[in-house]
Protein backbone atom coordinates (compact mmCIF):
# COMPACT_ATOMS: atom_id res chain seq x y z
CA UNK A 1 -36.67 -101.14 191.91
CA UNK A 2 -35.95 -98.99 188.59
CA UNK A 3 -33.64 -96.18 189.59
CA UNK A 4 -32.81 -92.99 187.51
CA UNK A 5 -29.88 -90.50 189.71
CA UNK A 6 -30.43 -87.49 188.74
CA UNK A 7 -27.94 -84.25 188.79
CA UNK A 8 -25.50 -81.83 187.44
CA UNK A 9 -21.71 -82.64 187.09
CA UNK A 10 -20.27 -82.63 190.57
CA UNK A 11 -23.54 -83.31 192.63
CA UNK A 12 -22.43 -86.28 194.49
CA UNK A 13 -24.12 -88.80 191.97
CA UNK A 14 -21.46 -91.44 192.24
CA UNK A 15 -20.40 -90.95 196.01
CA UNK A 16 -24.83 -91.91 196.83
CA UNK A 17 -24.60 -94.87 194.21
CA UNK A 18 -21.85 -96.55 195.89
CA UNK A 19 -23.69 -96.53 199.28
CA UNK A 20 -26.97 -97.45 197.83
CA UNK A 21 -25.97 -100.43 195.65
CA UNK A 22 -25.01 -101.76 199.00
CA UNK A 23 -28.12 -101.04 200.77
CA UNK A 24 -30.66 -102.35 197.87
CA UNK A 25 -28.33 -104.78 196.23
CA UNK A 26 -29.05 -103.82 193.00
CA UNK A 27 -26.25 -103.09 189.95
CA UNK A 28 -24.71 -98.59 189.58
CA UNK A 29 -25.02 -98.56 185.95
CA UNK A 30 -22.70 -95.42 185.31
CA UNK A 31 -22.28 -93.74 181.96
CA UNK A 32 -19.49 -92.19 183.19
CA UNK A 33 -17.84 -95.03 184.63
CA UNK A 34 -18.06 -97.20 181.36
CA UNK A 35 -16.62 -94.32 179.33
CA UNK A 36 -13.40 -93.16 181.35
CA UNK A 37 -13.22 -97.06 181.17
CA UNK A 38 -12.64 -96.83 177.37
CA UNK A 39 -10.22 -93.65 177.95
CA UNK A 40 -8.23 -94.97 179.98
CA UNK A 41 -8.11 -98.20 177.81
CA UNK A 42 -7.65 -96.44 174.67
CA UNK A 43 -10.29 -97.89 172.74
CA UNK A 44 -11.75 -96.68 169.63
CA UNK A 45 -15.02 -95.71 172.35
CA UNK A 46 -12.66 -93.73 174.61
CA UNK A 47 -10.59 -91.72 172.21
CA UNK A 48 -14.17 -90.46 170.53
CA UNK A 49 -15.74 -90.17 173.67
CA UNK A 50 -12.56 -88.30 174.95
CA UNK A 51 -12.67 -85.68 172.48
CA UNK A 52 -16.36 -84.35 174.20
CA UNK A 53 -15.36 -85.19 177.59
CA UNK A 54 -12.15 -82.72 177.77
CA UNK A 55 -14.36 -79.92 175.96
CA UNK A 56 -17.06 -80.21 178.62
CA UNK A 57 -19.46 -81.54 175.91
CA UNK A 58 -21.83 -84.40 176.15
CA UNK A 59 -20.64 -87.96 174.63
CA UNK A 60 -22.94 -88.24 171.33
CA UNK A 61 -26.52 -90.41 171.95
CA UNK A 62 -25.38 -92.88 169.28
CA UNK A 63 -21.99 -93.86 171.40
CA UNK A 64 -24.29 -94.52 174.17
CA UNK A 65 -27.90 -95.71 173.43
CA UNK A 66 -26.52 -99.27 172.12
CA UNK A 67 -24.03 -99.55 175.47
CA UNK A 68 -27.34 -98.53 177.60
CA UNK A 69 -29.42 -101.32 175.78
CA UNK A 70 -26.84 -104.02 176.29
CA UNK A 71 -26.21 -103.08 179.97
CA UNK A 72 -29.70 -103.33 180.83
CA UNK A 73 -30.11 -106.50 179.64
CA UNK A 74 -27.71 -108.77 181.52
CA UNK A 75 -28.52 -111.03 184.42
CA UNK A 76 -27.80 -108.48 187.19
CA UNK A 77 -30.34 -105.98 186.13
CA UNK A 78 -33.08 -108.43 186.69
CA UNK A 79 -34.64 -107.19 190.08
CA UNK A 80 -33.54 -103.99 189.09
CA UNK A 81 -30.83 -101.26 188.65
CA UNK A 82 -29.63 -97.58 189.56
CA UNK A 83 -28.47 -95.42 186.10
CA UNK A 84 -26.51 -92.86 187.14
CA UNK A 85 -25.29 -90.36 184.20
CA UNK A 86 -28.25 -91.07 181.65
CA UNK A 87 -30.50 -90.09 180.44
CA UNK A 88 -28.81 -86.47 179.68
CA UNK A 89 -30.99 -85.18 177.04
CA UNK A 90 -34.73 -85.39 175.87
CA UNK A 91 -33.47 -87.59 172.57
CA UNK A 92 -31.78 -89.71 175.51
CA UNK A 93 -34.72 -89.96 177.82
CA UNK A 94 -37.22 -90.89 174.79
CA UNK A 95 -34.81 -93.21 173.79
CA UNK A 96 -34.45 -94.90 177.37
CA UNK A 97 -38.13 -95.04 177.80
CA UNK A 98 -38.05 -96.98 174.51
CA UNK A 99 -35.91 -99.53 175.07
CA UNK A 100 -36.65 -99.58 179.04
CA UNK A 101 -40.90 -100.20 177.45
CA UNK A 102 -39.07 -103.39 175.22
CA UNK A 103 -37.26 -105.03 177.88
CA UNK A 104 -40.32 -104.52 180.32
CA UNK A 105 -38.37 -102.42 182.72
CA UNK A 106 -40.27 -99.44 183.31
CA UNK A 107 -38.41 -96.65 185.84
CA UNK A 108 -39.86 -96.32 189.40
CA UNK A 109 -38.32 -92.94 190.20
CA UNK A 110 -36.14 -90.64 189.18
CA UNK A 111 -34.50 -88.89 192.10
CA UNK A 112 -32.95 -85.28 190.94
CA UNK A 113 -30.00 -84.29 192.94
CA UNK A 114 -29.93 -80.45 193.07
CA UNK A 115 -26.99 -77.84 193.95
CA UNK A 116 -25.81 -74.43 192.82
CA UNK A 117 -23.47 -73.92 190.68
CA UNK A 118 -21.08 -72.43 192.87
CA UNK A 119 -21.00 -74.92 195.13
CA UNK A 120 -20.63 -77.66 192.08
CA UNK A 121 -17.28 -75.66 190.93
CA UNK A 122 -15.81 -75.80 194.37
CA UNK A 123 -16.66 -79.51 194.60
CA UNK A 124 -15.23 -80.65 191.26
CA UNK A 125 -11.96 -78.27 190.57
CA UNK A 126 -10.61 -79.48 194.07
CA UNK A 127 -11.08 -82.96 192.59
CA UNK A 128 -8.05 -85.00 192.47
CA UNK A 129 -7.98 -88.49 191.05
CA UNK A 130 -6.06 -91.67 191.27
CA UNK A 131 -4.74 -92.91 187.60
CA UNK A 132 -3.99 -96.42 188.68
CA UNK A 133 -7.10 -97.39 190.67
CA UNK A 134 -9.24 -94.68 190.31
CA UNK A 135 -9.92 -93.50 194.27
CA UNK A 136 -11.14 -90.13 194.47
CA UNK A 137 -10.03 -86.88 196.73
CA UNK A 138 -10.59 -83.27 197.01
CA UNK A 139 -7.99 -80.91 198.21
CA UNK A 140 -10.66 -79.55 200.98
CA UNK A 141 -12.79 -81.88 201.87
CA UNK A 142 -11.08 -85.43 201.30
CA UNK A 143 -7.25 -84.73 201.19
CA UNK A 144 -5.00 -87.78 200.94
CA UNK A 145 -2.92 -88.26 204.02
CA UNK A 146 0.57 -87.30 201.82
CA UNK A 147 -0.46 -84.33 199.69
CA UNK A 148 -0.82 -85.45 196.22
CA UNK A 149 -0.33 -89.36 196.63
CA UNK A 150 -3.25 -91.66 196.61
CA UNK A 151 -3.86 -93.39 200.25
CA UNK A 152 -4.59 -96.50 198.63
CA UNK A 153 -2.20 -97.82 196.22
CA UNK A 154 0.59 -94.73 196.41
CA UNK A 155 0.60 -92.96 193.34
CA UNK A 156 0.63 -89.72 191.88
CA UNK A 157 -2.91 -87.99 192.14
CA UNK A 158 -3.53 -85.47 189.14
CA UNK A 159 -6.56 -83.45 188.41
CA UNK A 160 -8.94 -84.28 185.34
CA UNK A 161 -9.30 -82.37 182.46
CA UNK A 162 -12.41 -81.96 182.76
CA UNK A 163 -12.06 -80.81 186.44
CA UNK A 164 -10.31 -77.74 185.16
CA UNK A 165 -13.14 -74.72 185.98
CA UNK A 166 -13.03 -73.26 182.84
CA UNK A 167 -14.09 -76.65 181.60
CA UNK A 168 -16.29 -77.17 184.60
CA UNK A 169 -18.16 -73.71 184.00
CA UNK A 170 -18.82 -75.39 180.21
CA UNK A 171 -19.95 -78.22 181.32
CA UNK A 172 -22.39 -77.13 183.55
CA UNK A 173 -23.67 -74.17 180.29
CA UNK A 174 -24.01 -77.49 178.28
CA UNK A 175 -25.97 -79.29 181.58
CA UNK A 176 -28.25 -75.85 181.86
CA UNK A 177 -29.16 -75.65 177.89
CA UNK A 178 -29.39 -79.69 177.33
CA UNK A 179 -30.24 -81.51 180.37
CA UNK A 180 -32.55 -79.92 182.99
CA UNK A 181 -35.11 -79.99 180.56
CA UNK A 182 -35.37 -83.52 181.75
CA UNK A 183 -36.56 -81.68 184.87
CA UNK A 184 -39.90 -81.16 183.63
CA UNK A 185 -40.24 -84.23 181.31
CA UNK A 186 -40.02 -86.35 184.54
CA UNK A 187 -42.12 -84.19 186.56
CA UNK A 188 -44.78 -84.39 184.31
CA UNK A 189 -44.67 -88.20 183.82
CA UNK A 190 -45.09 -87.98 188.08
CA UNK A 191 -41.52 -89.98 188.96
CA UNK A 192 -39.36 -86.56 189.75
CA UNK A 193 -38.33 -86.62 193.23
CA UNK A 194 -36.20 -83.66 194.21
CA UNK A 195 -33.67 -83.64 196.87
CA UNK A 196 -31.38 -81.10 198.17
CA UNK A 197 -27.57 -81.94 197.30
CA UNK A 198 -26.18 -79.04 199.01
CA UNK A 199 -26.41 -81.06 202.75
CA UNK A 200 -23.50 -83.36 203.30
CA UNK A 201 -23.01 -86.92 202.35
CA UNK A 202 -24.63 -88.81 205.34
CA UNK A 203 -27.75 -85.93 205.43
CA UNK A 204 -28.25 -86.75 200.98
CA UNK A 205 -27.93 -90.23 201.62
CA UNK A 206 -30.56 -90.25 204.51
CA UNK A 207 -33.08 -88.74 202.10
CA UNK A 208 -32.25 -91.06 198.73
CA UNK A 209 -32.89 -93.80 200.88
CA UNK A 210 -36.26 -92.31 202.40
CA UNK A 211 -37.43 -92.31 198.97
CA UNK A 212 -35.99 -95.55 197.59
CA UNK A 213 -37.55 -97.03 200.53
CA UNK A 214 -40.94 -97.21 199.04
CA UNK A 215 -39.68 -99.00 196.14
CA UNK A 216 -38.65 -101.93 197.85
């Protein structure tokens, strides 16, 4: 199956992947991933894609259309794969269908994971991250057992820069103008599947899966 994940910033994208990469054995292909990769490597990639990132802009198409291409054409990606984090933009999405059309890997679904923007700033400013292995926690909902210190490997959590809400709030203006267009470009090509985001993890994951399931 040929999965798009679909949502704003904060939406629970990455927390559904994880689960269902396990369920359909299939490879997360995450934008997002592959770029705080680069940042945290300091490659030429990450310090350009770094500058956007801490603004709250988008990463330009030409740093990731190529990395897209690539990814989708090794081994793994065979019997399919889940993008999470692209398309972002119309460009992106023509673009994707382009090079999706040459590899003869046409998308199934796209499944569009939808909250408020309210609830996506209380989500994502509690956020606290770990620098060394990269576990995730959230000062309400997922604290680590010693405040501030990751459960895993011990060290200091801190909070993203572009978990700040000021930078959150521009995030989601750029997500608003530039990206839920791709709203109605799916729904028109008849792949959109909607699904409420605003339900917890288990209740989300439940209804990715129902539709996932008929892509088997």
């Amino acid at each position: 199956m040929n999965v798009v994940l679909f949502g704003p910033p904060g939406a629970g994208k990455g927390t559904q992947a994880k689960e269902l990469i396990k369920k359909y054995n299939i490879p997360h292909i995450s934008t997002g991933d592959i770029l705080r990769a680069n940042v945290r490597d300091g490659t030429e990639l990450g310090k350009e894609a770094k500058g956007y990132m801490d603004r709250g802009e988008l990463v330009p198409d030409s740093v990731l259309i190529g990395l897209i291409r690539n990814r989708l054409n090794e081994d793994d990606c065979e019997d399919g794969y889940l993008l999470d984090g692209y398309p972002r933009t119309i460009p992106q999405a023509d673009a994707l269908d382009g090079i999706l059309r040459e590899i003869g890997k046409p998308l199934d679904v796209v499944i569009n994971i939808d909250v408020s923007d309210d609830k996506l700033v209380e989500r994502l400013s509690g956020r606290r991250t770990c620098p060394n292995c990269g576990e995730s926690y959230h000062v309400v909902f997922n604290s680590p057992e010693k405040q501030g210190i990751c459960n895993v490997c011990g060290s200091q959590l801190y909070q993203r820069d572009d978990d700040r809400e000021e930078v959150i709030r521009q995030r989601l203006t750029v997500y608003n103008q530039k990206t839920k267009p791709l709203i109605d470009y799916y729904d028109k090509a008849g792949i959109l599947v909607n699904i409420d985001g605003s339900n917890n993890v288990d209740k989300v994951f439940q209804a990715v899966s129902g539709v996932m399931d008929k892509y088997k």
